[in-house]
PDB file of N, CA and C in Angstrom:
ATOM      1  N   UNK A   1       9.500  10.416 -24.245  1.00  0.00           N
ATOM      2  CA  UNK A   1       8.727  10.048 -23.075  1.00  0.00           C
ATOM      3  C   UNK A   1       8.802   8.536 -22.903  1.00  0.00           C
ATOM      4  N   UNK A   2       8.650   8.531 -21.457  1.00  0.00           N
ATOM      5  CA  UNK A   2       8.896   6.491 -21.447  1.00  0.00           C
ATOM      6  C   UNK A   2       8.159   6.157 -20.928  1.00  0.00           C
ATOM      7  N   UNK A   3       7.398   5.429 -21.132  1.00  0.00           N
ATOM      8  CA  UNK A   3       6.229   4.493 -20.950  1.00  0.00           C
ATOM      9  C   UNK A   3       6.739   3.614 -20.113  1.00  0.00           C
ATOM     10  N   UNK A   4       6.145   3.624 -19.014  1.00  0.00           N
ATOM     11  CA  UNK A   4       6.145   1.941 -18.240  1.00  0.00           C
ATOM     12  C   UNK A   4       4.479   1.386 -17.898  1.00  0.00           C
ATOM     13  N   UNK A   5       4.928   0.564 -17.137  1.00  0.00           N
ATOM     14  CA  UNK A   5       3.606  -0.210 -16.479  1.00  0.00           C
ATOM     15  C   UNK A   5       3.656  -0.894 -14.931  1.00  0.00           C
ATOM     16  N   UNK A   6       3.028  -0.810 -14.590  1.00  0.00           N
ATOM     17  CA  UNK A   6       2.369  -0.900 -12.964  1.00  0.00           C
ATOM     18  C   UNK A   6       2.921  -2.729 -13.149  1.00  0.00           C
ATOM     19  N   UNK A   7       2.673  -3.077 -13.605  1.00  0.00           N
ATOM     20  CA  UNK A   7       2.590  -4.704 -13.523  1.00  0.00           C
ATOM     21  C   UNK A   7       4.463  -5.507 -14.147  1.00  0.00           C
ATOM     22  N   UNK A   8       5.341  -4.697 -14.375  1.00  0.00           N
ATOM     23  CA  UNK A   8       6.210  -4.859 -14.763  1.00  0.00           C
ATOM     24  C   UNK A   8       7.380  -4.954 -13.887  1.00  0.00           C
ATOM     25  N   UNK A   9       8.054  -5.429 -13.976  1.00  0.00           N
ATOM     26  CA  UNK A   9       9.745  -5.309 -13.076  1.00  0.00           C
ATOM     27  C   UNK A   9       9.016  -5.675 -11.309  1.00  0.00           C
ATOM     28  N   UNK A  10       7.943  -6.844 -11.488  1.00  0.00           N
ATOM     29  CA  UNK A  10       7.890  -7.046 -10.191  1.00  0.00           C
ATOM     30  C   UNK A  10       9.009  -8.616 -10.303  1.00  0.00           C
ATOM     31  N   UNK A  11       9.702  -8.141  -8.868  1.00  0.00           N
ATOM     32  CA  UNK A  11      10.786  -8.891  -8.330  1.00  0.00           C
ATOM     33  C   UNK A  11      10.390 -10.339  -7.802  1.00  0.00           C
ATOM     34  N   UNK A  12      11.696 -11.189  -8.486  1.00  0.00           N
ATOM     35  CA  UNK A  12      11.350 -12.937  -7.870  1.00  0.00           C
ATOM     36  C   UNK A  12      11.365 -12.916  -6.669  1.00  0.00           C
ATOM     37  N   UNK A  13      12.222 -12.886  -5.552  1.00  0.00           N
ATOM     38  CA  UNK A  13      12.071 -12.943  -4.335  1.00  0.00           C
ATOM     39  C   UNK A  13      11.663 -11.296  -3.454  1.00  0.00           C
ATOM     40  N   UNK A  14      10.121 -11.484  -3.091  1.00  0.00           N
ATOM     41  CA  UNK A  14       9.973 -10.417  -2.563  1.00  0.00           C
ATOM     42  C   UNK A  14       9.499 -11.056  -0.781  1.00  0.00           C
ATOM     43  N   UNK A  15      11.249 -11.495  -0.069  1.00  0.00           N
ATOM     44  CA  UNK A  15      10.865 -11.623   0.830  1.00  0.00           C
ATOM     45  C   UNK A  15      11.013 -10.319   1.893  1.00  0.00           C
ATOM     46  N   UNK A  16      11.025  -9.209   1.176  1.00  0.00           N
ATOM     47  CA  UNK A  16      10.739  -8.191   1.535  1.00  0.00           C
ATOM     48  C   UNK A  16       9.896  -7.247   0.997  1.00  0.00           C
ATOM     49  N   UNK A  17       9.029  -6.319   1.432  1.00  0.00           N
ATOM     50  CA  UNK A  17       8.072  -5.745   0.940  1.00  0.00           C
ATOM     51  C   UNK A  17       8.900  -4.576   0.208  1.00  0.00           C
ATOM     52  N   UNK A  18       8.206  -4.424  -1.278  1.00  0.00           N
ATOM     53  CA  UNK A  18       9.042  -3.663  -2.373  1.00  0.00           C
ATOM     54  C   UNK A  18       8.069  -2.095  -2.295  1.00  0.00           C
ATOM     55  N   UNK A  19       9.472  -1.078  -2.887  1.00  0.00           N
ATOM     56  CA  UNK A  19       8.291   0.314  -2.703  1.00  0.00           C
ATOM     57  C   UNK A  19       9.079   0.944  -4.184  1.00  0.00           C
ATOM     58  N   UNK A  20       8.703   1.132  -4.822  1.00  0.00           N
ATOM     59  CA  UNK A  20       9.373   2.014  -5.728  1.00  0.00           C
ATOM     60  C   UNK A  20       8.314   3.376  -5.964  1.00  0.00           C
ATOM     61  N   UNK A  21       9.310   4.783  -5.977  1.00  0.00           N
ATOM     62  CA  UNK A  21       8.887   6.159  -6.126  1.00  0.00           C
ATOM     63  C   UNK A  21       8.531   5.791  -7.675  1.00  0.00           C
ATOM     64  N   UNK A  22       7.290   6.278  -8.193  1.00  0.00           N
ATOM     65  CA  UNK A  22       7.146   6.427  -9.860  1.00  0.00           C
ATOM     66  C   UNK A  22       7.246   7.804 -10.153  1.00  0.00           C
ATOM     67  N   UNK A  23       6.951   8.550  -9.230  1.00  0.00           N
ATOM     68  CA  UNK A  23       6.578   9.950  -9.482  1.00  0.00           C
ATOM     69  C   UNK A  23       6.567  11.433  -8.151  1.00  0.00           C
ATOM     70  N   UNK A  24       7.006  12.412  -7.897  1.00  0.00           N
ATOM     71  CA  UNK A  24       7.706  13.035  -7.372  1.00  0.00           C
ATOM     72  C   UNK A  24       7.477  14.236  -7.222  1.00  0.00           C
ATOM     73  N   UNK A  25       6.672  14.905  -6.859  1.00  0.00           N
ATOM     74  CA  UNK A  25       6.861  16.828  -6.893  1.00  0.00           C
ATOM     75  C   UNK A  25       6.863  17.397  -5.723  1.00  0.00           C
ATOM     76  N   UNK A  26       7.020  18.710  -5.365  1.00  0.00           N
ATOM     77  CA  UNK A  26       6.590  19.215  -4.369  1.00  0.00           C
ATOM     78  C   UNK A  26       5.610  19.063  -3.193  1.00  0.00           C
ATOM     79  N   UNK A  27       4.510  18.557  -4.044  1.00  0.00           N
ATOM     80  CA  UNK A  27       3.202  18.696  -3.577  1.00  0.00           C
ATOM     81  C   UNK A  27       2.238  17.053  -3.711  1.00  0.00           C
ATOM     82  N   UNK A  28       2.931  16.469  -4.017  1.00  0.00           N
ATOM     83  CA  UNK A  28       2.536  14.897  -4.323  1.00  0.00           C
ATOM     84  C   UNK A  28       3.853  13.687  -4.417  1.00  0.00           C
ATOM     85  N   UNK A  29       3.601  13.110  -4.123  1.00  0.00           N
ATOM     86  CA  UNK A  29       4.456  11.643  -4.481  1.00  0.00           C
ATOM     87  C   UNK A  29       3.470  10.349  -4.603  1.00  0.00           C
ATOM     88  N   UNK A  30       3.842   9.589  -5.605  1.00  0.00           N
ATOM     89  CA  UNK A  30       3.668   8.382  -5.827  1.00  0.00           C
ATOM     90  C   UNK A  30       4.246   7.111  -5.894  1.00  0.00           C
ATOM     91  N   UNK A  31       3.701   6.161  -5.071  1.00  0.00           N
ATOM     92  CA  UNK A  31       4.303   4.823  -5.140  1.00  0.00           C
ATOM     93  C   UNK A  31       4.233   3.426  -5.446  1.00  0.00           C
ATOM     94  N   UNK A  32       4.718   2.729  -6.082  1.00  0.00           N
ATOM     95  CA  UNK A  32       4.185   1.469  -5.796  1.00  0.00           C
ATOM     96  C   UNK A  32       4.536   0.258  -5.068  1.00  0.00           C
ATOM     97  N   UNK A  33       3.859   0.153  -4.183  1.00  0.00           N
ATOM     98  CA  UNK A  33       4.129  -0.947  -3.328  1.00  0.00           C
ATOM     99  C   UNK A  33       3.700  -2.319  -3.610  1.00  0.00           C
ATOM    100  N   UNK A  34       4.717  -3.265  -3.489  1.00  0.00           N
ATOM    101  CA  UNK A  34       4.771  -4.757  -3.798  1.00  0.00           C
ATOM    102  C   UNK A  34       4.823  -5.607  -2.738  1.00  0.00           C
ATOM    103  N   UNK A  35       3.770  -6.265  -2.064  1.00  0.00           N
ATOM    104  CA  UNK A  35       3.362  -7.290  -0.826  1.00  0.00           C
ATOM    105  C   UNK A  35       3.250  -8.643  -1.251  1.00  0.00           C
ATOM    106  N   UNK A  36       3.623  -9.421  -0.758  1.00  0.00           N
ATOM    107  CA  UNK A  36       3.072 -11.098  -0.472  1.00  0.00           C
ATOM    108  C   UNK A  36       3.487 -11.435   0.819  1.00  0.00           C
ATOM    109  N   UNK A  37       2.405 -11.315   1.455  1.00  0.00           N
ATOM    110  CA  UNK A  37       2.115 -12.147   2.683  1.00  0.00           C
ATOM    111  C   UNK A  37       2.687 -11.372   3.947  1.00  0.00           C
ATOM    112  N   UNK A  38       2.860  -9.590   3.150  1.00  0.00           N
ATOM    113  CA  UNK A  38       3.853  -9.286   4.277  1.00  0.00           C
ATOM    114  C   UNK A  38       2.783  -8.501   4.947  1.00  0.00           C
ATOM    115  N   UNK A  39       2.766  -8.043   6.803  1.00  0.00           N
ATOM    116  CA  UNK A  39       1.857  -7.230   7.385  1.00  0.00           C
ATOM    117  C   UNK A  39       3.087  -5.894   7.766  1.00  0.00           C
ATOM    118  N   UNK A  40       2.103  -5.068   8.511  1.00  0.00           N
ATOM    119  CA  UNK A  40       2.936  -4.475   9.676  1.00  0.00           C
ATOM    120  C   UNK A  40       3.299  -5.181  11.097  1.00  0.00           C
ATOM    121  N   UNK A  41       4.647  -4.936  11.376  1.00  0.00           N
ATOM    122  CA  UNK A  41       5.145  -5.567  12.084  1.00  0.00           C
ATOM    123  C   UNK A  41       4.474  -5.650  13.966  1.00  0.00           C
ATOM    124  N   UNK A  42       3.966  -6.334  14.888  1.00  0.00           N
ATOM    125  CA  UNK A  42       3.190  -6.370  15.862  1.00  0.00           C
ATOM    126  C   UNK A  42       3.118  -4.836  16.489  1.00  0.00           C
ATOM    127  N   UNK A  43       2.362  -4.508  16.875  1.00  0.00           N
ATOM    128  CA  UNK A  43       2.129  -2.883  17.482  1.00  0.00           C
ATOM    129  C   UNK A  43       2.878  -1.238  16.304  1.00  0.00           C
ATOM    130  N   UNK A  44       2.947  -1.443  15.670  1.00  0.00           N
ATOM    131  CA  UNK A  44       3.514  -0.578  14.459  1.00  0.00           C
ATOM    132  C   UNK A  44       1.997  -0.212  13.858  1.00  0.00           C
ATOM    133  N   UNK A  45       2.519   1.409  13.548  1.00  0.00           N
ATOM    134  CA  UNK A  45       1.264   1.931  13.629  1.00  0.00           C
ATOM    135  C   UNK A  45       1.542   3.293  12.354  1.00  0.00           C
ATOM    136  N   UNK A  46       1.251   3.128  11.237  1.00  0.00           N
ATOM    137  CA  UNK A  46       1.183   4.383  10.495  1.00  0.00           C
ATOM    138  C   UNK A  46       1.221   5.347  11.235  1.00  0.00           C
ATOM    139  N   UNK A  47       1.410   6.660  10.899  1.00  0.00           N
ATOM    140  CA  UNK A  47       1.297   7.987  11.549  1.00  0.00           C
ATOM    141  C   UNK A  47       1.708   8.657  10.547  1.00  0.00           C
ATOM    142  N   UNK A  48       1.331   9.208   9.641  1.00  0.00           N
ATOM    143  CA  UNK A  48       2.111  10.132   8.173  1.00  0.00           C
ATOM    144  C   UNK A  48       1.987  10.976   8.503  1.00  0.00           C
ATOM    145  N   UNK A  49       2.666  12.229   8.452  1.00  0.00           N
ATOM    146  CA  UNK A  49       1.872  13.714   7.761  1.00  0.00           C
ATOM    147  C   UNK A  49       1.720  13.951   7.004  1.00  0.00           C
ATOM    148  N   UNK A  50       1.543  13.360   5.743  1.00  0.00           N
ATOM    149  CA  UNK A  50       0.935  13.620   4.705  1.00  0.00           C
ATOM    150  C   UNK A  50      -0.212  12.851   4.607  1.00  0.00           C
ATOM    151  N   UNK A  51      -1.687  12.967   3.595  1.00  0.00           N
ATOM    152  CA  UNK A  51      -2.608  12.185   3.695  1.00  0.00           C
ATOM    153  C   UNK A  51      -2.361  11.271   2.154  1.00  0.00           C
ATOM    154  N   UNK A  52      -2.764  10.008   2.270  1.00  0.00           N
ATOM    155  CA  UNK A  52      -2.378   9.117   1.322  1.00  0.00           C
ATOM    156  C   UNK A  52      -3.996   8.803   0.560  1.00  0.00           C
ATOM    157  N   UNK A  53      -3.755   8.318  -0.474  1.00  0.00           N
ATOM    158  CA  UNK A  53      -4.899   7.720  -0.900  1.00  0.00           C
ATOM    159  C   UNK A  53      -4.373   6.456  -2.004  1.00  0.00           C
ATOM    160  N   UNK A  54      -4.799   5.453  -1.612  1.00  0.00           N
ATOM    161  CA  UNK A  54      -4.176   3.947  -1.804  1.00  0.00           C
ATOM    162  C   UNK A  54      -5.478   3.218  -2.768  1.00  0.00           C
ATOM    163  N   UNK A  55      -4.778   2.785  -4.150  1.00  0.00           N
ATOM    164  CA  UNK A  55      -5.784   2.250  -4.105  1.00  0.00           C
ATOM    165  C   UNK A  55      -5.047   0.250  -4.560  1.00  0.00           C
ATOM    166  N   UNK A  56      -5.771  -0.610  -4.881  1.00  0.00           N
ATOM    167  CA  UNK A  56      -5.081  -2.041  -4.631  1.00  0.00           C
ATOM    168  C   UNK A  56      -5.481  -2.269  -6.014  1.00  0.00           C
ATOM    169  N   UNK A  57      -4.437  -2.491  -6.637  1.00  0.00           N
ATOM    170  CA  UNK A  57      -4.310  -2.578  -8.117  1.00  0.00           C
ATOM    171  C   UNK A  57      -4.290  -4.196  -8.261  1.00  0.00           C
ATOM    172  N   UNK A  58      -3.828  -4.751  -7.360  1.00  0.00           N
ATOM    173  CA  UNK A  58      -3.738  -6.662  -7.786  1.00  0.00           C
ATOM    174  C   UNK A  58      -3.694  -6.935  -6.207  1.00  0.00           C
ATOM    175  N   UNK A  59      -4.292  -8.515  -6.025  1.00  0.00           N
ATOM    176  CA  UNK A  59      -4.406  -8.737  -4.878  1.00  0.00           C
ATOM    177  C   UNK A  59      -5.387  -8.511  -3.832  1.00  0.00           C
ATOM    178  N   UNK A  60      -5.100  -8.940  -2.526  1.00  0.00           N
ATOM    179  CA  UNK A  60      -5.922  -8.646  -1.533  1.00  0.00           C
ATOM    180  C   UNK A  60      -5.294  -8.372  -0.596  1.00  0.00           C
ATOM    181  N   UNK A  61      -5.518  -7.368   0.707  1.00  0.00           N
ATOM    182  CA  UNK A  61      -5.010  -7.052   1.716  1.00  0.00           C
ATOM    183  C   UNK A  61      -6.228  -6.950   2.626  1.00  0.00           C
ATOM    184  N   UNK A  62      -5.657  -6.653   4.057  1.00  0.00           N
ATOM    185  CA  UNK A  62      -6.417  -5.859   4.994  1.00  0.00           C
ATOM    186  C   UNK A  62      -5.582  -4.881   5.827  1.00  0.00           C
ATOM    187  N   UNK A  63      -6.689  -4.051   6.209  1.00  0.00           N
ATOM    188  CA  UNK A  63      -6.002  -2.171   6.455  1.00  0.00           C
ATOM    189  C   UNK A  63      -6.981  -2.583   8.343  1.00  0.00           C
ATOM    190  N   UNK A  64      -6.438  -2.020   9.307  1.00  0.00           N
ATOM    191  CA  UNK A  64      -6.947  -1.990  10.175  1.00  0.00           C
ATOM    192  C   UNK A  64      -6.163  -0.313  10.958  1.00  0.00           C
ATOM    193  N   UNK A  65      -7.603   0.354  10.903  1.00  0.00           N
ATOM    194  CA  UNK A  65      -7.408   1.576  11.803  1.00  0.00           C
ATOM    195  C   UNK A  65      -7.461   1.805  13.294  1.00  0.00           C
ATOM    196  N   UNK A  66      -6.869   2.573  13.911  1.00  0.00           N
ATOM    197  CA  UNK A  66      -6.914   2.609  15.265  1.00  0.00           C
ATOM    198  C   UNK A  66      -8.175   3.158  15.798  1.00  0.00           C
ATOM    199  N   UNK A  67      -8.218   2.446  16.665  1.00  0.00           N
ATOM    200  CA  UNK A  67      -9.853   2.806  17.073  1.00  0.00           C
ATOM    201  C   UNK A  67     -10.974   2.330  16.559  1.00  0.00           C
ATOM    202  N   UNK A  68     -11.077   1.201  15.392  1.00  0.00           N
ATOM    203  CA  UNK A  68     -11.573   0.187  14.730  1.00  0.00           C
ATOM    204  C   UNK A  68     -11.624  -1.038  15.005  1.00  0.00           C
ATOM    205  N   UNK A  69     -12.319  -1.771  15.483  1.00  0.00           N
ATOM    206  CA  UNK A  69     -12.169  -3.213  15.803  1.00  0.00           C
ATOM    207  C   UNK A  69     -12.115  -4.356  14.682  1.00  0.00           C
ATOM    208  N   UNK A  70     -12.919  -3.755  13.640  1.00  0.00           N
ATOM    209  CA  UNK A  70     -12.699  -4.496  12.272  1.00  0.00           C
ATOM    210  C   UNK A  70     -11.442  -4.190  11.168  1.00  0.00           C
ATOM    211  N   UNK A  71     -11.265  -4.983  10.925  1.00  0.00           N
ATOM    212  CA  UNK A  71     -10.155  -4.500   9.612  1.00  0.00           C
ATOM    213  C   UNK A  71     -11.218  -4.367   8.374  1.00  0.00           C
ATOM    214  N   UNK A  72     -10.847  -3.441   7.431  1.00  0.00           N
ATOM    215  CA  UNK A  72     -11.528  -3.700   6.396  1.00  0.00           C
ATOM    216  C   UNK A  72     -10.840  -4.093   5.090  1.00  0.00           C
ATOM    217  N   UNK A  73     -11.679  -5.089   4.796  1.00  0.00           N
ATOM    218  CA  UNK A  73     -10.726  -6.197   3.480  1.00  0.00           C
ATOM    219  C   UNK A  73     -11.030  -5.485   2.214  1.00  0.00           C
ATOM    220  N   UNK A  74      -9.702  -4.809   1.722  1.00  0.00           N
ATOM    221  CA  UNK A  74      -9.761  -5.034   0.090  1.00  0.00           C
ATOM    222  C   UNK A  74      -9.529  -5.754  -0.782  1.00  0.00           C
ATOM    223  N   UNK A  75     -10.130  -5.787  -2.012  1.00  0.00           N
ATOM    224  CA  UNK A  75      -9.912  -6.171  -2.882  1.00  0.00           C
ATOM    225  C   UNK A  75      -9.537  -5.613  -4.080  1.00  0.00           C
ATOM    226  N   UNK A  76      -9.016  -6.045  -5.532  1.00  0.00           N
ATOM    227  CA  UNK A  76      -8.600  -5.300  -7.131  1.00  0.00           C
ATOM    228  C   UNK A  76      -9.614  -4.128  -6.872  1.00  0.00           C
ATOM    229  N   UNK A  77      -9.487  -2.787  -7.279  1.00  0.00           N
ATOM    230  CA  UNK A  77      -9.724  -1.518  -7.283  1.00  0.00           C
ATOM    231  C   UNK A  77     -10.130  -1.026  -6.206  1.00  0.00           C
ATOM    232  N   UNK A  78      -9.937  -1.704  -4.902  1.00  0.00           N
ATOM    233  CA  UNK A  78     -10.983  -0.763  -4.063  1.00  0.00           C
ATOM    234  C   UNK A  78      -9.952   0.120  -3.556  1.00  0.00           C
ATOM    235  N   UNK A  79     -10.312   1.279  -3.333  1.00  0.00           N
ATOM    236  CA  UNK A  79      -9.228   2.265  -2.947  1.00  0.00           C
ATOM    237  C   UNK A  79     -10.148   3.220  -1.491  1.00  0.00           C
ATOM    238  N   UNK A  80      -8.649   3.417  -0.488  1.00  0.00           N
ATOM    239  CA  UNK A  80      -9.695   4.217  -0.019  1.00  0.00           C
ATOM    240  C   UNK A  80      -8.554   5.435   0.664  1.00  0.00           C
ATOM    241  N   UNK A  81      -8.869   6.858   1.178  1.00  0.00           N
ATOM    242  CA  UNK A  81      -8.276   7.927   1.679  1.00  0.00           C
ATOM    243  C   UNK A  81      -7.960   8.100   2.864  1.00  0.00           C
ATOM    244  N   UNK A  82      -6.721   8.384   3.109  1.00  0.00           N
ATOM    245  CA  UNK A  82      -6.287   8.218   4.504  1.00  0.00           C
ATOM    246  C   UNK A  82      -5.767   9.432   5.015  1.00  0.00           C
ATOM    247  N   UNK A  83      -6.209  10.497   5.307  1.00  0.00           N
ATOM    248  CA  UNK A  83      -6.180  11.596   6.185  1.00  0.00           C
ATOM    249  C   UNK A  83      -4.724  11.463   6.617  1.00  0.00           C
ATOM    250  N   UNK A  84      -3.830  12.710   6.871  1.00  0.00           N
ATOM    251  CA  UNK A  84      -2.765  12.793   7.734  1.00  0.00           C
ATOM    252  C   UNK A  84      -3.002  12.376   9.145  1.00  0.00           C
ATOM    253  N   UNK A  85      -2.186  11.711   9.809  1.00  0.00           N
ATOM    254  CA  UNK A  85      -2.397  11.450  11.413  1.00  0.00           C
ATOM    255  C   UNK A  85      -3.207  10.382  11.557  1.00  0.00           C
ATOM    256  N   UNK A  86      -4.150   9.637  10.266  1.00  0.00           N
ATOM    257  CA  UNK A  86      -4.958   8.901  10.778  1.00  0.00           C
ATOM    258  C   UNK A  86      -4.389   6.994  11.378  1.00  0.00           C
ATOM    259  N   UNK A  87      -3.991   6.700  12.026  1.00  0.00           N
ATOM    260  CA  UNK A  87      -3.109   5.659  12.589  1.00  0.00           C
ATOM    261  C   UNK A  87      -3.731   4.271  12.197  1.00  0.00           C
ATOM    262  N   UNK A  88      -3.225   3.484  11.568  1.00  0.00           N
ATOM    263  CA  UNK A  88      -2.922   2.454  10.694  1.00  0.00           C
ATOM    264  C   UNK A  88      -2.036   1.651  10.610  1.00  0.00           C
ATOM    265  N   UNK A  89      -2.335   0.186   9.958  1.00  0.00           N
ATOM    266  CA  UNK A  89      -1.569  -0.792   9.577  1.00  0.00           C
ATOM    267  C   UNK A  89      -2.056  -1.392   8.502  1.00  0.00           C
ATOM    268  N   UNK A  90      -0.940  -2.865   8.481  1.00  0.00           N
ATOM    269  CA  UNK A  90      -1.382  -3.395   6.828  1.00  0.00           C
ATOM    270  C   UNK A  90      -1.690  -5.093   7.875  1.00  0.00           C
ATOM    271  N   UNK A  91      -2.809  -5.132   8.102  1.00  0.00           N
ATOM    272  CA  UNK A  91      -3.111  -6.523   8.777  1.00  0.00           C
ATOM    273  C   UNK A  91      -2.624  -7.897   8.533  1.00  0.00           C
ATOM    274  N   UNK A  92      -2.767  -7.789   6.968  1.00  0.00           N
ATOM    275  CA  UNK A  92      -2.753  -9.322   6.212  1.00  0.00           C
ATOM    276  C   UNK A  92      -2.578  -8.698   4.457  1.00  0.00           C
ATOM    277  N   UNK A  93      -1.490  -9.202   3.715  1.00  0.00           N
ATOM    278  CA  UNK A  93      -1.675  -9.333   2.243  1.00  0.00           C
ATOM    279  C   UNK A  93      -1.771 -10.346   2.352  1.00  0.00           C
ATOM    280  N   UNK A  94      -2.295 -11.029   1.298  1.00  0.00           N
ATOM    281  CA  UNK A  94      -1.881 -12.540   0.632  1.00  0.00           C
ATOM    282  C   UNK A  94      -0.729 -13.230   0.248  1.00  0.00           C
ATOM    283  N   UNK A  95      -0.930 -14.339   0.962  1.00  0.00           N
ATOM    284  CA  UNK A  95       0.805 -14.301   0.699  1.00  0.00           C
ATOM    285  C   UNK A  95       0.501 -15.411  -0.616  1.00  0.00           C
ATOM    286  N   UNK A  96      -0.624 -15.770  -1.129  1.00  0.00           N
ATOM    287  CA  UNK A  96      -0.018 -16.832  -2.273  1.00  0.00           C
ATOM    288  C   UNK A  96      -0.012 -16.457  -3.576  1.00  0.00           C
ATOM    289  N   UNK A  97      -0.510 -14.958  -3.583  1.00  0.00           N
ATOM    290  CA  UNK A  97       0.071 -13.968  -4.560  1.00  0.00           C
ATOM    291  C   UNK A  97       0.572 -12.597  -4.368  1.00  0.00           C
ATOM    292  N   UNK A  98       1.200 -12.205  -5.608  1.00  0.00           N
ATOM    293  CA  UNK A  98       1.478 -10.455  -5.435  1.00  0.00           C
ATOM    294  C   UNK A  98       0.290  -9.775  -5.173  1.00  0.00           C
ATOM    295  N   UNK A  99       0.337  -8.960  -4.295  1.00  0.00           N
ATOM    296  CA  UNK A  99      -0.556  -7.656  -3.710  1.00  0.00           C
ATOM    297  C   UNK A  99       0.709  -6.212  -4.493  1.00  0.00           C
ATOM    298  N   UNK A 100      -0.208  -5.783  -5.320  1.00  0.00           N
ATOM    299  CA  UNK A 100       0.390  -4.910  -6.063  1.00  0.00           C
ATOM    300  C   UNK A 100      -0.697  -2.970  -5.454  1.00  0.00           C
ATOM    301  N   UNK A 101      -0.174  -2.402  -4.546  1.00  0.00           N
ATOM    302  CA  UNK A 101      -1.055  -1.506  -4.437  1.00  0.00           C
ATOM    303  C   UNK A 101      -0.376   0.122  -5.171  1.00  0.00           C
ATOM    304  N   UNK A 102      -0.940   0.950  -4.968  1.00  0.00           N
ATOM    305  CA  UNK A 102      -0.645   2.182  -6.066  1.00  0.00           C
ATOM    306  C   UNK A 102      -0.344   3.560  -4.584  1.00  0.00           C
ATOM    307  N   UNK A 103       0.344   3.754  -4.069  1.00  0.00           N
ATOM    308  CA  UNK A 103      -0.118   5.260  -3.118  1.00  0.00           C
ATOM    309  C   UNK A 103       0.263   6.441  -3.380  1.00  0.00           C
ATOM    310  N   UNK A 104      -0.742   7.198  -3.094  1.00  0.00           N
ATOM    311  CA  UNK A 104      -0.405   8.707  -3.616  1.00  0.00           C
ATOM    312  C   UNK A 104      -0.548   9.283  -2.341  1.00  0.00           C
ATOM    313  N   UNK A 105       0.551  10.253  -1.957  1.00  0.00           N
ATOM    314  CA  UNK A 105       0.597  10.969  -0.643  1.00  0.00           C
ATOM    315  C   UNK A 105       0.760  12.299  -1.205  1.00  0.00           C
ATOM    316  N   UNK A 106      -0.220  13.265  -0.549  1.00  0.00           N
ATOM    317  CA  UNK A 106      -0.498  14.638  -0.671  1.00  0.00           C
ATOM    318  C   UNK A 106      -1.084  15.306   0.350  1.00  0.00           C
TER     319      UNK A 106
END
């Protein structure tokens, strides 16, 4: 069995936002996503069919839903569930560190 870690093999230049699959089945997938400073791009809008549940392992971001006027700011552990269909973006990571978040889509 091989052991890794969440905090490992993050990349020097991430002037692109990083996604690596950790994990894989039928009925679930997992990812980890690697941000600095990156958003969604102007009018781009989540739409999954699957429902995700994210939680922010390092860093800070903001999540802004459609039909929400506020974004709501996370911070280290806050995690929250995102329904299939529910329409979304990534407002703001930080760009003067890694935003390390965890997603599980099911």
């Amino acid at each position: 069995m091989k052991i890794e870690n969440i905090f490992e093999n993050i990349p020097n230049d991430i002037s692109k936002e990083v996604t690596k699959k950790i994990f894989e089945s039928k009925k679930i997938r997992i990812e980890k996503i690697i941000s600095k400073g990156h958003s969604s791009p102007k009018g781009f809008w989540y739409d999954q069919e699957e429902n995700e549940w994210v939680i922010l392992i390092k860093g800070k971001a903001k999540l802004l839903f459609e039909n929400e006027t506020e974004s709501v700011f996370l911070s280290e552990g806050d995690f929250v569930n995102i329904p299939s269909h529910t329409k979304h973006r990534v407002e703001w990571t930080e760009a003067s560190a890694v935003t390390i978040w965890l997603a599980i889509f099911y």
